[in-house]
Protein backbone atom coordinates (compact mmCIF):
# COMPACT_ATOMS: atom_id res chain seq x y z
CA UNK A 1 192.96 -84.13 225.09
CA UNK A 2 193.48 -86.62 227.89
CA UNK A 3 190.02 -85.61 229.38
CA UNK A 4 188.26 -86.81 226.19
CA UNK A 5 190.51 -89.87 226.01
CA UNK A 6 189.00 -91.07 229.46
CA UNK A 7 185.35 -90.18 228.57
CA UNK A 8 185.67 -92.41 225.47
CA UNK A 9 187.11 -94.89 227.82
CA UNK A 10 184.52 -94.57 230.23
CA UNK A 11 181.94 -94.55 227.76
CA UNK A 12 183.19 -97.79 226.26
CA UNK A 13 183.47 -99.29 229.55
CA UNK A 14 179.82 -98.40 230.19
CA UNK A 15 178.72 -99.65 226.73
CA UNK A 16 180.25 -103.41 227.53
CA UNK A 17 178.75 -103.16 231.36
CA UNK A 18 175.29 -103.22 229.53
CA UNK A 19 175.85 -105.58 226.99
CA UNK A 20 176.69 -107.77 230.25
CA UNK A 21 174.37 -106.61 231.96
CA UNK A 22 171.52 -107.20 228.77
CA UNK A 23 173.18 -110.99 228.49
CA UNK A 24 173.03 -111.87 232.56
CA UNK A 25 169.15 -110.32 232.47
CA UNK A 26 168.38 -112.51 229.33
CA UNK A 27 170.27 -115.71 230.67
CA UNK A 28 172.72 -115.66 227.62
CA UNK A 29 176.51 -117.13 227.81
CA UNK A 30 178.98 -115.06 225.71
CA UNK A 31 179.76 -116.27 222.44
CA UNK A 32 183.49 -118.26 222.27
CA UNK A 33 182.56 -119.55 218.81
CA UNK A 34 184.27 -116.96 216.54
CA UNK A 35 181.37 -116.52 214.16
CA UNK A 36 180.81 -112.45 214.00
CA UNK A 37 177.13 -113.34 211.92
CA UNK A 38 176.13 -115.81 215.12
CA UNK A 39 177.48 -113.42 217.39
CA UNK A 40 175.40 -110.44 216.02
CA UNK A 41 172.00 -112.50 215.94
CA UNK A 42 172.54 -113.47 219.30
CA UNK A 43 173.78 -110.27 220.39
CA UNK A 44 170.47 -108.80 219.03
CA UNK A 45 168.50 -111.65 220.53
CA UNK A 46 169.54 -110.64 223.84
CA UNK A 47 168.98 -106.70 223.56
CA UNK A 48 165.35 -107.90 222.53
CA UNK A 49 165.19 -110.09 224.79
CA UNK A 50 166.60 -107.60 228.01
CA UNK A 51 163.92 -105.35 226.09
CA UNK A 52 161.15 -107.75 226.31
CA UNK A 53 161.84 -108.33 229.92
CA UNK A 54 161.33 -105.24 230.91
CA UNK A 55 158.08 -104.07 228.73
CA UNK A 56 156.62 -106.77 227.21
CA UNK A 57 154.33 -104.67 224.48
CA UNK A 58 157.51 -104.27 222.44
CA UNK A 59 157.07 -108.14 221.21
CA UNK A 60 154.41 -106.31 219.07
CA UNK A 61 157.68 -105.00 217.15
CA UNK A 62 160.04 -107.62 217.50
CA UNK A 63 161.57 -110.10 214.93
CA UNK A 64 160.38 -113.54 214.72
CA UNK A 65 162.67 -115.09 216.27
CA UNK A 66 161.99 -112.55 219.13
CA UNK A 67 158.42 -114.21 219.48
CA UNK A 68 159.14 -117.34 219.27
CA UNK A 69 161.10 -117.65 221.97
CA UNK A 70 159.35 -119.93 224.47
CA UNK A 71 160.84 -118.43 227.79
CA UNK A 72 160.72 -114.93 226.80
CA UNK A 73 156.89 -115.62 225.68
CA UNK A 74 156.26 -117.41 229.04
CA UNK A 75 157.84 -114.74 231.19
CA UNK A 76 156.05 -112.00 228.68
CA UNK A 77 152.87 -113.78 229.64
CA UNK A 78 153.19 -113.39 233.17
CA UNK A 79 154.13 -110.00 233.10
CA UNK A 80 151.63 -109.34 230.66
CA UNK A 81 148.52 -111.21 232.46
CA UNK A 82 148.05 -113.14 229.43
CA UNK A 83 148.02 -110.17 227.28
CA UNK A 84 151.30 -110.61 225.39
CA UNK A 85 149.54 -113.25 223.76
CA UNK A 86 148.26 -111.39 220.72
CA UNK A 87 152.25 -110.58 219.73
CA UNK A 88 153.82 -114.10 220.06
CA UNK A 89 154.62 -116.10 217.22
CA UNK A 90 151.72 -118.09 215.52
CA UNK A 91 153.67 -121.70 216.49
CA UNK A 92 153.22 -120.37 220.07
CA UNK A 93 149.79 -118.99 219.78
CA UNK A 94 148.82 -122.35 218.59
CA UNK A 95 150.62 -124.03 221.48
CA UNK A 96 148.63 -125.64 224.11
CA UNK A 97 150.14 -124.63 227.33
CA UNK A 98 150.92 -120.93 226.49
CA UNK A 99 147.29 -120.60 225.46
CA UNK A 100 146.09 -121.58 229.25
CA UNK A 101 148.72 -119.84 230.55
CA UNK A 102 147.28 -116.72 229.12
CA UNK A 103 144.14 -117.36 229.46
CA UNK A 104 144.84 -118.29 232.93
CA UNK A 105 145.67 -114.72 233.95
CA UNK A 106 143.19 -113.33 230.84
CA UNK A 107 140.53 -115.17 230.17
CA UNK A 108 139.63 -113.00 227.04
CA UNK A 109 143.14 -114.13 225.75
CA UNK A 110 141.30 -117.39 224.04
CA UNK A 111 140.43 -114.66 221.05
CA UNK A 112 144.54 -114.34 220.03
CA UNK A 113 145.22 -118.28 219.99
CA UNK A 114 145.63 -119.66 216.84
């Protein structure tokens, strides 16, 4: 059984690499705090926000917390052409430079501010 001993290895190894990975993409430091609840929501936060990053329609599912993260939003509203809009938070929809943003790059965004 020392074959399946190194592909649990490796497969651990590969798990952690993307959690990294996920962090570095979403410009998270790791966690030195010792609080597992902390280290979960942020944990999550940054698999959202690695998510995010790289298809911005899935802020339509995220938690609030997911879309109501200012950089995320701005970066989703780039990507998005002002589109992303519509699945931001309503603090954000109702702020006054990520409304011209989108509507910057989509001018029919003006209809999802709040």
């Amino acid at each position: 059984a020392p074959d399946s001993d190194l592909s649990q290895l490796a497969a651990s190894s590969v798990v952690r690499s993307g959690v990294r990975a996920a962090e570095q993409k979403a410009g998270l430091k790791q966690l030195t705090d010792g609080s597992d609840d902390s280290k979960l929501k942020s944990w999550r936060h940054a698999m959202w926000r690695a998510a995010v990053l790289d298809d911005w329609k899935l802020l339509q599912n995220a938690p609030e917390e997911v879309k109501s993260d200012r950089d995320l939003v701005r970066s989703a509203i780039l990507t998005s052409q002002g589109q992303a809009l519509k699945f931001v938070s309503s603090d954000l929809q109702a702020d006054e430079e990520i409304v011209l943003s989108a509507v910057r790059h989509f001018g029919t965004a003006f209809a999802d501010a709040a």
